[in-house]
PDBML (XML) file of the C-alpha atoms, coordinates in Angstrom:
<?xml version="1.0" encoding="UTF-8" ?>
<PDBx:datablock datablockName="MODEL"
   xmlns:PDBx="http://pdbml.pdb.org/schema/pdbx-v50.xsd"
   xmlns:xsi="http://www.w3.org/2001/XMLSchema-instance"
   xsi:schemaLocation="http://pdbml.pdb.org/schema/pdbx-v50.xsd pdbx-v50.xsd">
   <PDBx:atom_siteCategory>
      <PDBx:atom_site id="1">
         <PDBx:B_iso_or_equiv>0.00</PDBx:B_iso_or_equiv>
         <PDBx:Cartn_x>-14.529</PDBx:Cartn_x>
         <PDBx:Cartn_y>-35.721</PDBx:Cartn_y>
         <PDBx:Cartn_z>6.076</PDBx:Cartn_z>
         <PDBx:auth_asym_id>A</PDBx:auth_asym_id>
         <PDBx:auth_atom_id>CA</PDBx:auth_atom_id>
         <PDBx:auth_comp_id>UNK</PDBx:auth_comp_id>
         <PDBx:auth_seq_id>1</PDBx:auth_seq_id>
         <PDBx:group_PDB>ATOM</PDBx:group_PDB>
         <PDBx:label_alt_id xsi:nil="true" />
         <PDBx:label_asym_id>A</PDBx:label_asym_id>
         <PDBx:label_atom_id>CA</PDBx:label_atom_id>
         <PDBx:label_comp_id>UNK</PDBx:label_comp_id>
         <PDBx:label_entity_id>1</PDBx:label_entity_id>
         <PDBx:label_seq_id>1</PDBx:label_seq_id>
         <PDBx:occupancy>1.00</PDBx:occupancy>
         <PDBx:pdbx_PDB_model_num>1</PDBx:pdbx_PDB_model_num>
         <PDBx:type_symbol>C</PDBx:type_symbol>
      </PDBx:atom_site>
      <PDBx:atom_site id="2">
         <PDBx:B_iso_or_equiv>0.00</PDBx:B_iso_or_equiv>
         <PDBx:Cartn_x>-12.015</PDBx:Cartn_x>
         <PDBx:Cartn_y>-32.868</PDBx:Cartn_y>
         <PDBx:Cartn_z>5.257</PDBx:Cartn_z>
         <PDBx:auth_asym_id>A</PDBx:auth_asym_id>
         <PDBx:auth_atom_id>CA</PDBx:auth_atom_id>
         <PDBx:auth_comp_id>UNK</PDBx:auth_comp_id>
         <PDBx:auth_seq_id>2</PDBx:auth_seq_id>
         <PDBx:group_PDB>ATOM</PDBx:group_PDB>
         <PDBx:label_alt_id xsi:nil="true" />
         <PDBx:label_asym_id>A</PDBx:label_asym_id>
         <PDBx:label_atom_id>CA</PDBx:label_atom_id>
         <PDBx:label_comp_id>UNK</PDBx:label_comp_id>
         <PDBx:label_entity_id>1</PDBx:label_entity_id>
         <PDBx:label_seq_id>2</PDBx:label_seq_id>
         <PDBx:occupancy>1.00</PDBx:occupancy>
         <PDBx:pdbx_PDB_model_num>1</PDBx:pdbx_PDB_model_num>
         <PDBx:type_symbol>C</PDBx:type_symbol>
      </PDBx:atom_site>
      <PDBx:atom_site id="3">
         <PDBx:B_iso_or_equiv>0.00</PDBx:B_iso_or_equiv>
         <PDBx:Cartn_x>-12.459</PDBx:Cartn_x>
         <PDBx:Cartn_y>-29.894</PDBx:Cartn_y>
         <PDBx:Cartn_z>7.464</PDBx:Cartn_z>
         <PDBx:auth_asym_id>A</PDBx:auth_asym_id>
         <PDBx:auth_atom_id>CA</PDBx:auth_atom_id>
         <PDBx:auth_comp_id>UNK</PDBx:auth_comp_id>
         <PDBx:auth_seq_id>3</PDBx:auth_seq_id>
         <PDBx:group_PDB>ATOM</PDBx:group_PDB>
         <PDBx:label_alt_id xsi:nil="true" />
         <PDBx:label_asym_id>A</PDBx:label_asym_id>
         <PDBx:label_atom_id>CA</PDBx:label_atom_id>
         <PDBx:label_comp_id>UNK</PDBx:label_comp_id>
         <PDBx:label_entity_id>1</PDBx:label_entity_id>
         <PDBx:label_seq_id>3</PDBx:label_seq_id>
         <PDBx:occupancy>1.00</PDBx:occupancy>
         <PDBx:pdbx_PDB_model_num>1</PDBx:pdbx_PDB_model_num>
         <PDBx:type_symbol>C</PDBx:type_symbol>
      </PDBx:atom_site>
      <PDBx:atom_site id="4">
         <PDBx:B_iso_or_equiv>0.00</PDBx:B_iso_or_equiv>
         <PDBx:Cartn_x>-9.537</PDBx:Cartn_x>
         <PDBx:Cartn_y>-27.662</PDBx:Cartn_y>
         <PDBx:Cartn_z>6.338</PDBx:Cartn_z>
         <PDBx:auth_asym_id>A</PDBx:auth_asym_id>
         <PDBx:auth_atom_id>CA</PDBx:auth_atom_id>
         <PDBx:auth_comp_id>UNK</PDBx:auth_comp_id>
         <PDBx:auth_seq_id>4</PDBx:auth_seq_id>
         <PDBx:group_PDB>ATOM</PDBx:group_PDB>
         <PDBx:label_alt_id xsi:nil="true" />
         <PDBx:label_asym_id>A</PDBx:label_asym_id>
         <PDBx:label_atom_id>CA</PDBx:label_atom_id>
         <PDBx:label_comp_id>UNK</PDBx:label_comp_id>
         <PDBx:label_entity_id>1</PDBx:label_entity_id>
         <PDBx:label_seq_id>4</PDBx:label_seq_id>
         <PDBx:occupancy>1.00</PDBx:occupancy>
         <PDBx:pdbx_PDB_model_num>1</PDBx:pdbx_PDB_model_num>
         <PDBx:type_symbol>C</PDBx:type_symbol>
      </PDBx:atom_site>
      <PDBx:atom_site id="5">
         <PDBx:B_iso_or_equiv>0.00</PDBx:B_iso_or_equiv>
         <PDBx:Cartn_x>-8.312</PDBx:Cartn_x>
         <PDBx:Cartn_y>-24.356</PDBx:Cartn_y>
         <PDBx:Cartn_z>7.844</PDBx:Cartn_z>
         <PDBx:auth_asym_id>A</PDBx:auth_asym_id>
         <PDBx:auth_atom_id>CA</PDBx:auth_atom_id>
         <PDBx:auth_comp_id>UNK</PDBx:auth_comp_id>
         <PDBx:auth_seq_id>5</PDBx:auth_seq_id>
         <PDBx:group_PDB>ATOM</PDBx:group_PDB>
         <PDBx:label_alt_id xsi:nil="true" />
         <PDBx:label_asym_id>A</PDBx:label_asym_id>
         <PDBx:label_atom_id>CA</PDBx:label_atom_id>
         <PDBx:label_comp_id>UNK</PDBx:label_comp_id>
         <PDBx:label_entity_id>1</PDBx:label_entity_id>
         <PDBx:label_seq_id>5</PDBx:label_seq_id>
         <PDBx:occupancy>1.00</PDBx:occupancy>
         <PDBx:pdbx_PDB_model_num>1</PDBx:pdbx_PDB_model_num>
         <PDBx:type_symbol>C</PDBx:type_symbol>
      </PDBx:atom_site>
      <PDBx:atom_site id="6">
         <PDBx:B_iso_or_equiv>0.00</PDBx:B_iso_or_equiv>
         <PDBx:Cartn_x>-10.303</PDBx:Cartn_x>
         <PDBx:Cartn_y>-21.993</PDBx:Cartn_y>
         <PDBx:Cartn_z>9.719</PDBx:Cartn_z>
         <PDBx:auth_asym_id>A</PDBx:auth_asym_id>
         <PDBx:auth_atom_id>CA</PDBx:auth_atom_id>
         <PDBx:auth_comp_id>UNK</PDBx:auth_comp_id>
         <PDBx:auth_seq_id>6</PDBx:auth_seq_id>
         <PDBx:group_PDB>ATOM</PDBx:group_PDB>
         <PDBx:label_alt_id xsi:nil="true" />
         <PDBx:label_asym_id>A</PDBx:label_asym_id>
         <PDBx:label_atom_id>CA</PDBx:label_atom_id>
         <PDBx:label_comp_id>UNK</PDBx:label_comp_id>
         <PDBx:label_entity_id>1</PDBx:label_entity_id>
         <PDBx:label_seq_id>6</PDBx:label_seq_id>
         <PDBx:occupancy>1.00</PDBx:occupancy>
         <PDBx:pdbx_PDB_model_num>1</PDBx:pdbx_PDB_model_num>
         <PDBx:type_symbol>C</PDBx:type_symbol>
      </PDBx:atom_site>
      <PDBx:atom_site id="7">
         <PDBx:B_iso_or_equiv>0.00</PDBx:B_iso_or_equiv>
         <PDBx:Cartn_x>-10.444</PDBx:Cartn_x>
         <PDBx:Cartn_y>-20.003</PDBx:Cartn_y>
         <PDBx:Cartn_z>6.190</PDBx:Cartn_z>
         <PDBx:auth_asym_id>A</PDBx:auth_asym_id>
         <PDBx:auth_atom_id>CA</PDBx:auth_atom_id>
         <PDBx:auth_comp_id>UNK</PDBx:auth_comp_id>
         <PDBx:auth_seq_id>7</PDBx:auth_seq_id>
         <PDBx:group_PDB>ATOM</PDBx:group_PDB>
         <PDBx:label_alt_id xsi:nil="true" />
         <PDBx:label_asym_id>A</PDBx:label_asym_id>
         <PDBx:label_atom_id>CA</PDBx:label_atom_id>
         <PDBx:label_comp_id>UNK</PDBx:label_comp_id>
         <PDBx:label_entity_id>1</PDBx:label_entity_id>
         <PDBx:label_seq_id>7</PDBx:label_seq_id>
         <PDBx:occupancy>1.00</PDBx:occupancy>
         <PDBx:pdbx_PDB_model_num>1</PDBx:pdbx_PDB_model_num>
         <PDBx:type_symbol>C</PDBx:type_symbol>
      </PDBx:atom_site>
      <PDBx:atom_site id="8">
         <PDBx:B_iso_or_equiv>0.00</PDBx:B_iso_or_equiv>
         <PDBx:Cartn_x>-11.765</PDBx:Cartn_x>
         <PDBx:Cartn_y>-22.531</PDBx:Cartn_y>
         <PDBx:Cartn_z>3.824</PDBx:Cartn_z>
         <PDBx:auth_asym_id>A</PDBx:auth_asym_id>
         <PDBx:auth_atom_id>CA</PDBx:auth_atom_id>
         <PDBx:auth_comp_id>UNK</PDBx:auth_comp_id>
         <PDBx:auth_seq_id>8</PDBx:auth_seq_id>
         <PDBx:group_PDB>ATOM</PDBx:group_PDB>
         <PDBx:label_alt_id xsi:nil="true" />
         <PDBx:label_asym_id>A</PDBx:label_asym_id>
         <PDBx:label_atom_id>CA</PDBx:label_atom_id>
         <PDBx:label_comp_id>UNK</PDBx:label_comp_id>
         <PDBx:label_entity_id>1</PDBx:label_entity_id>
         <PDBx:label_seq_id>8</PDBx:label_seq_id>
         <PDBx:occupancy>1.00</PDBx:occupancy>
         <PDBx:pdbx_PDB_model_num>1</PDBx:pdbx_PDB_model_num>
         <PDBx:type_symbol>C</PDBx:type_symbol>
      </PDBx:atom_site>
      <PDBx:atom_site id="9">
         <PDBx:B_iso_or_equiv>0.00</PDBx:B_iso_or_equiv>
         <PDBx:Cartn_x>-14.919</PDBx:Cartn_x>
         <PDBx:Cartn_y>-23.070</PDBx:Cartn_y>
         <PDBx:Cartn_z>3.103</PDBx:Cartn_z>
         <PDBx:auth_asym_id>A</PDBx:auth_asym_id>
         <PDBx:auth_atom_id>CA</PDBx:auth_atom_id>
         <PDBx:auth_comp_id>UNK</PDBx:auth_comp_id>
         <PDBx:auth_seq_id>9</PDBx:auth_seq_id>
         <PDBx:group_PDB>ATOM</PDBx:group_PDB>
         <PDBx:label_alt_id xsi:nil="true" />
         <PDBx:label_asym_id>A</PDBx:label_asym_id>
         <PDBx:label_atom_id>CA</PDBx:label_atom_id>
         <PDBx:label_comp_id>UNK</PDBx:label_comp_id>
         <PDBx:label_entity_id>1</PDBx:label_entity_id>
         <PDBx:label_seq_id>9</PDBx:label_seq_id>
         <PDBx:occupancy>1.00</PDBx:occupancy>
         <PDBx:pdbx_PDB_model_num>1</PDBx:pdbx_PDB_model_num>
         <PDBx:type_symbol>C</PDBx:type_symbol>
      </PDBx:atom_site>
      <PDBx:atom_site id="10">
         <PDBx:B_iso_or_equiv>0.00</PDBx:B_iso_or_equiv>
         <PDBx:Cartn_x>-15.939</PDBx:Cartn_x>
         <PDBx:Cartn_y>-19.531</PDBx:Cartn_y>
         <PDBx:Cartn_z>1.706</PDBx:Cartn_z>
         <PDBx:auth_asym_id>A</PDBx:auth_asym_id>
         <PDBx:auth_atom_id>CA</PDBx:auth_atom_id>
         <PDBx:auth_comp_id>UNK</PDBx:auth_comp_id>
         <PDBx:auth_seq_id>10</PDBx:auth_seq_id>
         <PDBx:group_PDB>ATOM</PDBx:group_PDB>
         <PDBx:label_alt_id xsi:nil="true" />
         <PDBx:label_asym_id>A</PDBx:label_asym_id>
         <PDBx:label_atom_id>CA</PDBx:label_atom_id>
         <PDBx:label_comp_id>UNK</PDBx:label_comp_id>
         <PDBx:label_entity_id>1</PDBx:label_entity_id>
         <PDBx:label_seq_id>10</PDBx:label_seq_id>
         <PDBx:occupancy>1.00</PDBx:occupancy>
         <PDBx:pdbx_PDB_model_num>1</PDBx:pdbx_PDB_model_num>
         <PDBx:type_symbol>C</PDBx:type_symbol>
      </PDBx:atom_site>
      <PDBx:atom_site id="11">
         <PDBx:B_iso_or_equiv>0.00</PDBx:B_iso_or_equiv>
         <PDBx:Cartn_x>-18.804</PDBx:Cartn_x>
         <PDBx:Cartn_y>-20.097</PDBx:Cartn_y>
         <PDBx:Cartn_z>-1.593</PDBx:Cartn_z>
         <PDBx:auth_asym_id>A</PDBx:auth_asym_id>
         <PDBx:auth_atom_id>CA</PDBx:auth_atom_id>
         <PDBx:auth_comp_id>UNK</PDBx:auth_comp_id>
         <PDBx:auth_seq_id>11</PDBx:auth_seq_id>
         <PDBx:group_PDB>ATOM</PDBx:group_PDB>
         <PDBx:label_alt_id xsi:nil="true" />
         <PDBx:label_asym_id>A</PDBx:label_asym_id>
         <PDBx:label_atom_id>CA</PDBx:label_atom_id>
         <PDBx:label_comp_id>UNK</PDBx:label_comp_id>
         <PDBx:label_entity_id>1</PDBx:label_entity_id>
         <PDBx:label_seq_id>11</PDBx:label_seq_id>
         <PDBx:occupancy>1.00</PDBx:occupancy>
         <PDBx:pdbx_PDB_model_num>1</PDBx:pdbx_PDB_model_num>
         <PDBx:type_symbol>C</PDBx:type_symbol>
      </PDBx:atom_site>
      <PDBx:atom_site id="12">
         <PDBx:B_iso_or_equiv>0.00</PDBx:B_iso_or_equiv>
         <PDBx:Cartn_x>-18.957</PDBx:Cartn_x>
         <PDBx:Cartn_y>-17.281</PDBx:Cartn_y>
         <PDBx:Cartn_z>-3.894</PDBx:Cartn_z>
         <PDBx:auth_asym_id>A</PDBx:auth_asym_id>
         <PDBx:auth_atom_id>CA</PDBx:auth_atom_id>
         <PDBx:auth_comp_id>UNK</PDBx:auth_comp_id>
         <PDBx:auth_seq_id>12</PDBx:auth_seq_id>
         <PDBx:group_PDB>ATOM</PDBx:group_PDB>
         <PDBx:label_alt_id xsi:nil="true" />
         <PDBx:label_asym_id>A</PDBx:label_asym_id>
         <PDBx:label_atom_id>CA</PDBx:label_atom_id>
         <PDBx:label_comp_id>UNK</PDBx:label_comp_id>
         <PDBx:label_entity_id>1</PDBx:label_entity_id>
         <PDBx:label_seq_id>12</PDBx:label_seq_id>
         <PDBx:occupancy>1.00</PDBx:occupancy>
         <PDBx:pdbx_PDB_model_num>1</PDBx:pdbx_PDB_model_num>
         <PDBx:type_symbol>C</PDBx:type_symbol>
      </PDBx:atom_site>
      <PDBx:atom_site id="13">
         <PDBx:B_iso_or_equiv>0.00</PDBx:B_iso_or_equiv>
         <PDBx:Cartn_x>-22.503</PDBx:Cartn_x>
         <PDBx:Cartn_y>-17.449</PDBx:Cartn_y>
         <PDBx:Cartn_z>-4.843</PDBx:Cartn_z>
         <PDBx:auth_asym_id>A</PDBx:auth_asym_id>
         <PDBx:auth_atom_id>CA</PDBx:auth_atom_id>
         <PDBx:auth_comp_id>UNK</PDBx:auth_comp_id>
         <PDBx:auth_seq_id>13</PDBx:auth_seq_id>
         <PDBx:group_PDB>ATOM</PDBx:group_PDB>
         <PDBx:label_alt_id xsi:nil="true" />
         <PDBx:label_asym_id>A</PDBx:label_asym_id>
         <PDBx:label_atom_id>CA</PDBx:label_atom_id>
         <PDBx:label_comp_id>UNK</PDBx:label_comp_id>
         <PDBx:label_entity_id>1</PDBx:label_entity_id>
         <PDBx:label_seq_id>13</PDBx:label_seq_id>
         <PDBx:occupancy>1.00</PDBx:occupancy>
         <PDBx:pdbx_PDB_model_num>1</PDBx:pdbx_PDB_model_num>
         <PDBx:type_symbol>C</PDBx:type_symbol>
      </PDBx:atom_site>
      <PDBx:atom_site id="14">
         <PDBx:B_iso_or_equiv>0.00</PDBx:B_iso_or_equiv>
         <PDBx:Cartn_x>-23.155</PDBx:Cartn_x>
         <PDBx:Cartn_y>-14.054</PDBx:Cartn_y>
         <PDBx:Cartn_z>-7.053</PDBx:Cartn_z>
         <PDBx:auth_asym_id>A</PDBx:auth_asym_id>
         <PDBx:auth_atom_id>CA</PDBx:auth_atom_id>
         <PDBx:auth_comp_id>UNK</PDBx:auth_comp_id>
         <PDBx:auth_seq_id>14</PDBx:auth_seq_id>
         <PDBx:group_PDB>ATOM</PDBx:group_PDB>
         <PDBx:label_alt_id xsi:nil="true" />
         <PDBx:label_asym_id>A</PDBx:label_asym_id>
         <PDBx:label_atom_id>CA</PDBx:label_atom_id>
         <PDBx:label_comp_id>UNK</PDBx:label_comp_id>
         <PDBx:label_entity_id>1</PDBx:label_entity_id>
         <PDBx:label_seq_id>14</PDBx:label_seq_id>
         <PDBx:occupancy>1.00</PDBx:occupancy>
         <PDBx:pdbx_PDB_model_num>1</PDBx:pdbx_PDB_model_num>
         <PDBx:type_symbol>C</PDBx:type_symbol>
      </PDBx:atom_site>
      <PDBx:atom_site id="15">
         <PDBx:B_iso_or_equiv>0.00</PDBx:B_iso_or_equiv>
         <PDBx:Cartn_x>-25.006</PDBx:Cartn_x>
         <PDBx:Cartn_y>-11.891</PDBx:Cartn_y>
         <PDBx:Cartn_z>-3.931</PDBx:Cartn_z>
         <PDBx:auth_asym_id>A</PDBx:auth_asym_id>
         <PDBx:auth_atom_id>CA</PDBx:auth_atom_id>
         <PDBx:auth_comp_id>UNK</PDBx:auth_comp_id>
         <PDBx:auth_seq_id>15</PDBx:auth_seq_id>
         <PDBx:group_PDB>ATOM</PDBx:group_PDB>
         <PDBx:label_alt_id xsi:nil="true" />
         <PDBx:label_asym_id>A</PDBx:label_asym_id>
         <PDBx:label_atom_id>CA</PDBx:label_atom_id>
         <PDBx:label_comp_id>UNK</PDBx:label_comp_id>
         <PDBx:label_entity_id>1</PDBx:label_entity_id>
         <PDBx:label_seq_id>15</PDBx:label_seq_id>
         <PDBx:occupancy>1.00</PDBx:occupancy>
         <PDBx:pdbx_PDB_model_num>1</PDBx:pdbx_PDB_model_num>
         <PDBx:type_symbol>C</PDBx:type_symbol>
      </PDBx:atom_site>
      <PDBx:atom_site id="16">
         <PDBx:B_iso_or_equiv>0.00</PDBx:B_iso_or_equiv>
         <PDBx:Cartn_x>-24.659</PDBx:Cartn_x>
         <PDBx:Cartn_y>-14.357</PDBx:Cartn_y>
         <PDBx:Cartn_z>-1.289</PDBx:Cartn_z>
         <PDBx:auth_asym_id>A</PDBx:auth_asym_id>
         <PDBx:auth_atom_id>CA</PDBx:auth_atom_id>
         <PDBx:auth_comp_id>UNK</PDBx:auth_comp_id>
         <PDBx:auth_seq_id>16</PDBx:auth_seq_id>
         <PDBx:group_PDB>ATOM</PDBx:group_PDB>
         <PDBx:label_alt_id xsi:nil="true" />
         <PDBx:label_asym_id>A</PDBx:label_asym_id>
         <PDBx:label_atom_id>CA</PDBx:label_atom_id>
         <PDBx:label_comp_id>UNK</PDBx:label_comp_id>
         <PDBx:label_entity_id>1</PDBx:label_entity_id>
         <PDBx:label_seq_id>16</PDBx:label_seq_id>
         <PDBx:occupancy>1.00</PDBx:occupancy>
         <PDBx:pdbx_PDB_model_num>1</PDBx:pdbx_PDB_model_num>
         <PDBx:type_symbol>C</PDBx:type_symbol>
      </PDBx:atom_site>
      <PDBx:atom_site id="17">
         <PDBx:B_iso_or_equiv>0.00</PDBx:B_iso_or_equiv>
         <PDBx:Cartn_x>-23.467</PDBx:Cartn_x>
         <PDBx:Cartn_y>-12.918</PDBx:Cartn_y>
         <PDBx:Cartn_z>2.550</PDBx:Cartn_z>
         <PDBx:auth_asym_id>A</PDBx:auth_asym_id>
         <PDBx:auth_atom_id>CA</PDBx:auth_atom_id>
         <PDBx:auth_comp_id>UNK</PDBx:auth_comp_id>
         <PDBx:auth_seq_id>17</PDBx:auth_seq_id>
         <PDBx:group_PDB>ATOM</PDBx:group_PDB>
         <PDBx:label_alt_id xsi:nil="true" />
         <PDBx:label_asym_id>A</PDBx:label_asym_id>
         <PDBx:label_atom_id>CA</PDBx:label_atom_id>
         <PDBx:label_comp_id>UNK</PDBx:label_comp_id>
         <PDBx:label_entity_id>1</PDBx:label_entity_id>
         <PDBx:label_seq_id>17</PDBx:label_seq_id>
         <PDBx:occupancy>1.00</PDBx:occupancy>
         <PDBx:pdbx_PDB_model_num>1</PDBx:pdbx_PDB_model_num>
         <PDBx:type_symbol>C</PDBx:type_symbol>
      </PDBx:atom_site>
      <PDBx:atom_site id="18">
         <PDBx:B_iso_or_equiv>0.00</PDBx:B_iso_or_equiv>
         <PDBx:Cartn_x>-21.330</PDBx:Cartn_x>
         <PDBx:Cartn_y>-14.944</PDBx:Cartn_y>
         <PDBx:Cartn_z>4.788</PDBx:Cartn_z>
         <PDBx:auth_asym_id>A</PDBx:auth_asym_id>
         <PDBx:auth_atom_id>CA</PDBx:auth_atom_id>
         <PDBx:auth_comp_id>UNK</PDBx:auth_comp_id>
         <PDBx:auth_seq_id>18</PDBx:auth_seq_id>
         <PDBx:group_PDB>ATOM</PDBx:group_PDB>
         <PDBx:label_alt_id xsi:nil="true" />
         <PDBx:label_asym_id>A</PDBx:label_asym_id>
         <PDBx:label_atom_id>CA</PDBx:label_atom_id>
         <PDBx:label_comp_id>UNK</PDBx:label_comp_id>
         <PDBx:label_entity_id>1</PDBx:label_entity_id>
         <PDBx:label_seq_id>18</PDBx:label_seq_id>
         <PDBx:occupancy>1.00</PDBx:occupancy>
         <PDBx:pdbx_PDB_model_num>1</PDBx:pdbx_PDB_model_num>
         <PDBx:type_symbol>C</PDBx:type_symbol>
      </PDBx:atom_site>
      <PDBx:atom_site id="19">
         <PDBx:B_iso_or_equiv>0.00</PDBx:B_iso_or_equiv>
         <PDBx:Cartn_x>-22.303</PDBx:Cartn_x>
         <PDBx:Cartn_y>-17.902</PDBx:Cartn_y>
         <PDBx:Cartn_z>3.106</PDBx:Cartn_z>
         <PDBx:auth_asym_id>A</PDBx:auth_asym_id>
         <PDBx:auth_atom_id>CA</PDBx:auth_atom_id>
         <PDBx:auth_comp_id>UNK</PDBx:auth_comp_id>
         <PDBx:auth_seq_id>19</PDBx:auth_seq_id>
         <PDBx:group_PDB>ATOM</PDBx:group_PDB>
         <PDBx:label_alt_id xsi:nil="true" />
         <PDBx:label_asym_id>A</PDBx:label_asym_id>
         <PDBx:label_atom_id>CA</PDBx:label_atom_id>
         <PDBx:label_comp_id>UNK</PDBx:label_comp_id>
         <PDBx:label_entity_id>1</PDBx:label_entity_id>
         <PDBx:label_seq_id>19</PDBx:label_seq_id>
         <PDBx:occupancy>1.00</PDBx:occupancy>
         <PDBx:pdbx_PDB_model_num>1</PDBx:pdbx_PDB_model_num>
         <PDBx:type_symbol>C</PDBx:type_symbol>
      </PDBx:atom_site>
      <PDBx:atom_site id="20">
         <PDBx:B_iso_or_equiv>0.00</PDBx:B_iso_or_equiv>
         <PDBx:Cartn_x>-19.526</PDBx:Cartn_x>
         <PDBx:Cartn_y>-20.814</PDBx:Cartn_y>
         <PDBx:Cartn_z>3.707</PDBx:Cartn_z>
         <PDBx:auth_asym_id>A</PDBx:auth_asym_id>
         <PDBx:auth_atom_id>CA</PDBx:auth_atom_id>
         <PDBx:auth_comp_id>UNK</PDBx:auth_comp_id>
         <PDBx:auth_seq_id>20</PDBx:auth_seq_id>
         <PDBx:group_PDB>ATOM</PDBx:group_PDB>
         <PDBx:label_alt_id xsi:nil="true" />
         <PDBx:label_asym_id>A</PDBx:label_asym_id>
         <PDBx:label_atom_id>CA</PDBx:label_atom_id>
         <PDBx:label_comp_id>UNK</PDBx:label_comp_id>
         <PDBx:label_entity_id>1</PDBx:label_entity_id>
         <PDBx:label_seq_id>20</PDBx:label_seq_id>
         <PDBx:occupancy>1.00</PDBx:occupancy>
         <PDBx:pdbx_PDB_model_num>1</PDBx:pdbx_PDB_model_num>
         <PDBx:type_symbol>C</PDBx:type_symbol>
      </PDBx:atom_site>
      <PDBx:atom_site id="21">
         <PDBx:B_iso_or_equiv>0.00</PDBx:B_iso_or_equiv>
         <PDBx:Cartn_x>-19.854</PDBx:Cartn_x>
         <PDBx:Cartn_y>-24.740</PDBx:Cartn_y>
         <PDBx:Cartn_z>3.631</PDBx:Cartn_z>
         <PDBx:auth_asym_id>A</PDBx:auth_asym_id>
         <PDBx:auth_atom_id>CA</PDBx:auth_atom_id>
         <PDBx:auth_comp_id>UNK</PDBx:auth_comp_id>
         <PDBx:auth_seq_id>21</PDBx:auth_seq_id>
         <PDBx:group_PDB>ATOM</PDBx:group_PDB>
         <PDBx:label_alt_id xsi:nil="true" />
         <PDBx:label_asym_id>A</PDBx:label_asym_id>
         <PDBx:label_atom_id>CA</PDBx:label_atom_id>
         <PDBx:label_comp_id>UNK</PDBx:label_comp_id>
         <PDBx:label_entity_id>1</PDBx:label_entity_id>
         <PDBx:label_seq_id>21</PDBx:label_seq_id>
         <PDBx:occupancy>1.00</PDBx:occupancy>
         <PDBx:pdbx_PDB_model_num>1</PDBx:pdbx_PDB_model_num>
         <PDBx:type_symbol>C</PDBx:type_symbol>
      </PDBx:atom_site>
      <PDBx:atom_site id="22">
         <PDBx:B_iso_or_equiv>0.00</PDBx:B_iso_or_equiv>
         <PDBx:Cartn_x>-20.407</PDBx:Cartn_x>
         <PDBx:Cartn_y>-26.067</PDBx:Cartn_y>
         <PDBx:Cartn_z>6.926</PDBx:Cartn_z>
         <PDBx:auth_asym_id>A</PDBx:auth_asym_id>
         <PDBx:auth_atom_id>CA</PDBx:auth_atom_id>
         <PDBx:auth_comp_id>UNK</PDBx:auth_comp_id>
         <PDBx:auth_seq_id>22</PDBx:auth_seq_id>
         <PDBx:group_PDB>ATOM</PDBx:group_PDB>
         <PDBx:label_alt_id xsi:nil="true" />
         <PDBx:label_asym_id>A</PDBx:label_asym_id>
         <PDBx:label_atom_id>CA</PDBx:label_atom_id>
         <PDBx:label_comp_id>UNK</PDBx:label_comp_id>
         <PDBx:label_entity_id>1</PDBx:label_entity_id>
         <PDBx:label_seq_id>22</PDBx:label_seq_id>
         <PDBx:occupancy>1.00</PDBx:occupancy>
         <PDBx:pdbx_PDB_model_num>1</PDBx:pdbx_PDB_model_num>
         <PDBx:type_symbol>C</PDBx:type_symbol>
      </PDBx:atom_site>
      <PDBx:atom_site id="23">
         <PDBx:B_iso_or_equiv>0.00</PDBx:B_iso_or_equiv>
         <PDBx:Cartn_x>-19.527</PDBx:Cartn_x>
         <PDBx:Cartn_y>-29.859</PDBx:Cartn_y>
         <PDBx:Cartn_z>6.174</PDBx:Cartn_z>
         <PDBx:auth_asym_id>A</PDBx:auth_asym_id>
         <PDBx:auth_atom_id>CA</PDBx:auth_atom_id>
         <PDBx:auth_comp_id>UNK</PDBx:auth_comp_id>
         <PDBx:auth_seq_id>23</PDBx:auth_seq_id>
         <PDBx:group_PDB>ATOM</PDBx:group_PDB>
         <PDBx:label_alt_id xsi:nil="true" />
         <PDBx:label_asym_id>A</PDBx:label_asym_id>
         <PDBx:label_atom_id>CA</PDBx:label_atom_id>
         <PDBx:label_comp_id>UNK</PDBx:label_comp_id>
         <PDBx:label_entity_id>1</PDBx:label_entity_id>
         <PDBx:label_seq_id>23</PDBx:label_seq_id>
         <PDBx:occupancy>1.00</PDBx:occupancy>
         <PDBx:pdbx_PDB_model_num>1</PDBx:pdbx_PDB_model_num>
         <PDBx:type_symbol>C</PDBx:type_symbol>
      </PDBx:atom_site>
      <PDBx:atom_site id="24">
         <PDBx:B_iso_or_equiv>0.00</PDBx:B_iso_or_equiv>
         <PDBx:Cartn_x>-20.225</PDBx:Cartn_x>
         <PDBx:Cartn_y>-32.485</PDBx:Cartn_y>
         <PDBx:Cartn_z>3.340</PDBx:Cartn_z>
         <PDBx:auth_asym_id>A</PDBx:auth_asym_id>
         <PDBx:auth_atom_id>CA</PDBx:auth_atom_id>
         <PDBx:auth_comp_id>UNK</PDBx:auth_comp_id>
         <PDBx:auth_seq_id>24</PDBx:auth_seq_id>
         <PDBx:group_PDB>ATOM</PDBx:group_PDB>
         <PDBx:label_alt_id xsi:nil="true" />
         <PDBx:label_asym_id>A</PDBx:label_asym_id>
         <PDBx:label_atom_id>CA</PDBx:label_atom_id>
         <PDBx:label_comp_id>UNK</PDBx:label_comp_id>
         <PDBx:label_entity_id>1</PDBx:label_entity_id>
         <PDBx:label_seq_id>24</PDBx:label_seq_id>
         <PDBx:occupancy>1.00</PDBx:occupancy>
         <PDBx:pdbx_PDB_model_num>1</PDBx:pdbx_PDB_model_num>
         <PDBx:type_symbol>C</PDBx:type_symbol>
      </PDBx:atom_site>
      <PDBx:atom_site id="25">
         <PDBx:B_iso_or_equiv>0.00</PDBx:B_iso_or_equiv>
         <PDBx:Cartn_x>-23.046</PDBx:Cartn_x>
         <PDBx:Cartn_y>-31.072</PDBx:Cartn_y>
         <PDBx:Cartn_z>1.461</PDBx:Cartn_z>
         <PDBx:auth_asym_id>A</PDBx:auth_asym_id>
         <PDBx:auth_atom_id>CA</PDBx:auth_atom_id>
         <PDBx:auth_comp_id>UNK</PDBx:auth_comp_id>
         <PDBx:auth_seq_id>25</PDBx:auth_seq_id>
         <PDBx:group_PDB>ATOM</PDBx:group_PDB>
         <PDBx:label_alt_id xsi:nil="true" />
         <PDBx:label_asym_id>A</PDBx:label_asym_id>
         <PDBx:label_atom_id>CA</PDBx:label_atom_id>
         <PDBx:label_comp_id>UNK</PDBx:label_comp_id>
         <PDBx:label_entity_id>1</PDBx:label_entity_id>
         <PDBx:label_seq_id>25</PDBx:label_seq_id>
         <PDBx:occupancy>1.00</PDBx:occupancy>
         <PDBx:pdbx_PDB_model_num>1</PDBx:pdbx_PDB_model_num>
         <PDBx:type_symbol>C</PDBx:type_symbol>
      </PDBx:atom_site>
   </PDBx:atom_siteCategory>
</PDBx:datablock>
């Protein structure tokens, strides 16, 4: 697994709020 910085992981689903990956899928 890749867990990246504290700032990755943002998705930019049209609408979506505070919606990030958490891990794998």
């Amino acid at each position: 697994p890749t867990w990246g910085t504290p700032g990755s992981g943002a998705v930019a689903w049209e609408g979506a709020v505070n919606a990030r990956r958490v891990a794998g899928d």
